[in-house]
C-alpha atoms as a PDB file:
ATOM      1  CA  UNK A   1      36.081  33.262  84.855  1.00  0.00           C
ATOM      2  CA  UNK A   2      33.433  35.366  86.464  1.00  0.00           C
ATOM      3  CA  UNK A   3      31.341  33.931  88.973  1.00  0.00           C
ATOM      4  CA  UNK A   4      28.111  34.701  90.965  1.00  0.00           C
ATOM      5  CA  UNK A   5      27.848  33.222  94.421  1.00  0.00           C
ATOM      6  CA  UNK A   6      24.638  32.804  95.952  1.00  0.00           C
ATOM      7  CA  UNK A   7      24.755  32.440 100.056  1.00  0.00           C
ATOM      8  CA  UNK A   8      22.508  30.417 100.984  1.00  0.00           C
ATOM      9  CA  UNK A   9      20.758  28.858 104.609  1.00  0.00           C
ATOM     10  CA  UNK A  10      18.773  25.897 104.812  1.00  0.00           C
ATOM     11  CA  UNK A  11      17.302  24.382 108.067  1.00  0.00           C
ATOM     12  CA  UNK A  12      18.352  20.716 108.406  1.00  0.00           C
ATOM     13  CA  UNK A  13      16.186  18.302 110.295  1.00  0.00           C
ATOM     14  CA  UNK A  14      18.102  18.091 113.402  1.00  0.00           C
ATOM     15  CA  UNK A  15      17.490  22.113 113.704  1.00  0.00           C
ATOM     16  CA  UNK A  16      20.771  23.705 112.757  1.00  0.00           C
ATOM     17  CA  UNK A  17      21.056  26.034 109.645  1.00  0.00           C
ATOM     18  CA  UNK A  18      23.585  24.987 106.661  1.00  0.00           C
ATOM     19  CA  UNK A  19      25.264  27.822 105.074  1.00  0.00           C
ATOM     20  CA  UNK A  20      26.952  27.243 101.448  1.00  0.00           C
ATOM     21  CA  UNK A  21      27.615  29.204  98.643  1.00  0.00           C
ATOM     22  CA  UNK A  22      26.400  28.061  94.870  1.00  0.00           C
ATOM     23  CA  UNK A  23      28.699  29.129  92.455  1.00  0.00           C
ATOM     24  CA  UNK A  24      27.234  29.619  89.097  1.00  0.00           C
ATOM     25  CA  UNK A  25      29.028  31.596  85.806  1.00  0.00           C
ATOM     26  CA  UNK A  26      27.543  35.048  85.561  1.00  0.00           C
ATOM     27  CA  UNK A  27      25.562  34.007  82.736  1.00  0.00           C
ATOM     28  CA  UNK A  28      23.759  31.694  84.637  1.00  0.00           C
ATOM     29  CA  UNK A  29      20.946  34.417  85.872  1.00  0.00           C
ATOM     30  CA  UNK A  30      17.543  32.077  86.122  1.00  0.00           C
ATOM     31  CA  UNK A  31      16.912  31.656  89.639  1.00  0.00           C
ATOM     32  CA  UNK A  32      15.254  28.033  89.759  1.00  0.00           C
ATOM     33  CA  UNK A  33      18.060  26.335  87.608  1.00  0.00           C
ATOM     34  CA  UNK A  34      19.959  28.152  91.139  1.00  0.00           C
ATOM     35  CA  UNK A  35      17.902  26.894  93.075  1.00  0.00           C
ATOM     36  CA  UNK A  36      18.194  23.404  91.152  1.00  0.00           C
ATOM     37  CA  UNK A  37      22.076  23.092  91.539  1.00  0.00           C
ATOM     38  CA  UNK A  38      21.378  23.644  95.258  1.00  0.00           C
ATOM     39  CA  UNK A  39      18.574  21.128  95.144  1.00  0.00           C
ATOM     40  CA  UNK A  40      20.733  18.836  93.795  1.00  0.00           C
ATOM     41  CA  UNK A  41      23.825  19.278  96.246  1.00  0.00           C
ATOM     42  CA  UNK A  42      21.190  19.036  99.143  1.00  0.00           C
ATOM     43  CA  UNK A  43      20.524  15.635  97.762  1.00  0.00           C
ATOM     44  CA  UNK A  44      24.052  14.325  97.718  1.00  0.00           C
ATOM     45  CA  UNK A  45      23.825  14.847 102.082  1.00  0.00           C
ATOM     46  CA  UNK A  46      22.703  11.681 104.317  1.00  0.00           C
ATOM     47  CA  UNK A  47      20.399  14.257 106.374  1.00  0.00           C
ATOM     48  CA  UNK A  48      17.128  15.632 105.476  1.00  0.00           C
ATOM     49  CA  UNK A  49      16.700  19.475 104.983  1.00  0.00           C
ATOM     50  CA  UNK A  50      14.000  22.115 104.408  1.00  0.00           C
ATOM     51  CA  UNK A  51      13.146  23.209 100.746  1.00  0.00           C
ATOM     52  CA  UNK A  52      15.293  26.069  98.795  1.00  0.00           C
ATOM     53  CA  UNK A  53      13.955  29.086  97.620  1.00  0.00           C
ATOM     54  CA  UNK A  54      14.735  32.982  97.092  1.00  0.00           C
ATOM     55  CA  UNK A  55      14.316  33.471 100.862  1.00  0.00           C
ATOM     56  CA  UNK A  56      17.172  30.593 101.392  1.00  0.00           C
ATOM     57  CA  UNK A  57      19.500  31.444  98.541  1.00  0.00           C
ATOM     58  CA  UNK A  58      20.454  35.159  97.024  1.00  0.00           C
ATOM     59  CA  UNK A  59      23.017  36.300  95.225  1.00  0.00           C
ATOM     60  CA  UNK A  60      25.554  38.008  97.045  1.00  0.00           C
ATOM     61  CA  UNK A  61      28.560  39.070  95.306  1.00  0.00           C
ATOM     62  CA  UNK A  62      30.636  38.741  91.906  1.00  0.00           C
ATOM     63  CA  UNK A  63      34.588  37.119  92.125  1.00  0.00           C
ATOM     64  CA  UNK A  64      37.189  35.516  90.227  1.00  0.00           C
ATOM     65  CA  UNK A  65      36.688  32.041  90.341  1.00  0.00           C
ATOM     66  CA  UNK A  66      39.520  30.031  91.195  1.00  0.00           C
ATOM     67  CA  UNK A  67      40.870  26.992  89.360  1.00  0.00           C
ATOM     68  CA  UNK A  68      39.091  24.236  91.626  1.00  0.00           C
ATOM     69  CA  UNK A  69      35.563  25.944  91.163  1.00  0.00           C
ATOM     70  CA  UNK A  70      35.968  26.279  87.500  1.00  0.00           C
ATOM     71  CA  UNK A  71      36.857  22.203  87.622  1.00  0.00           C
ATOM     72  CA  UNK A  72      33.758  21.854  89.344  1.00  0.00           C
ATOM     73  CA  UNK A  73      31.531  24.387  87.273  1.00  0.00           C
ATOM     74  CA  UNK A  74      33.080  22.942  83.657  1.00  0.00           C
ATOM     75  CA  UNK A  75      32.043  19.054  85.351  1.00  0.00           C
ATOM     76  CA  UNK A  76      28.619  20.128  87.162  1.00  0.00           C
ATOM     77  CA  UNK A  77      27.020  23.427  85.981  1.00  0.00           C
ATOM     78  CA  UNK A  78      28.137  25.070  89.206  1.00  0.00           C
ATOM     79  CA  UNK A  79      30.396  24.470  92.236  1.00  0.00           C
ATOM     80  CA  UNK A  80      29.395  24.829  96.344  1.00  0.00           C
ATOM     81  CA  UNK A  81      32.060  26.142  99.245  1.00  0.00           C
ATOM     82  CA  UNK A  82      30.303  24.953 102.598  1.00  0.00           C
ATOM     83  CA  UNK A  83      30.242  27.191 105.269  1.00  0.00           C
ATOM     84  CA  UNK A  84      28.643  25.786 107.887  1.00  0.00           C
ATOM     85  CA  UNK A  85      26.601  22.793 109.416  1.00  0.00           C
ATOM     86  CA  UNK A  86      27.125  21.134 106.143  1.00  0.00           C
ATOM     87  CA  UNK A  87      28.070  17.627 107.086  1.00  0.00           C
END
């Protein structure tokens, strides 16, 4: 499977900037059900962060997806690889 993954940066309340990817298939081309999955996965964190929008999240690149984030995109729509500050 194909994938598009969108890097994305969002402030978190205590200052520092969280870096993730979203993983969507390459079908998956409307930016605010994008920025929805990311919305979503912000929600699942114990912190409070800044909103998402193009100037957070863009796509980046096209890969192979690997077997865990095709799991992950079959069970949620997409998948997320945290970079940084996540947690």
């Amino acid at each position: 499977m194909k994938i598009s993954v969108w890097d994305t940066y969002v402030k978190k309340e205590d200052g520092n900037t969280m870096h993730f990817d979203i993983l969507v298939p390459t079908n998956v081309t409307d930016e605010q059900t994008i920025f929805n999955f990311g919305m979503h996965y912000l929600k699942t964190k114990s912190f409070k962060t800044n909103s998402l929008s193009a100037n957070e999240c863009r796509l980046c690149h096209i890969e192979q997806a690997t077997e865990d984030m095709i799991i992950s995109i079959n069970a949620n729509g997409y998948a997320i690889i945290e970079m940084e500050n996540c947690n």
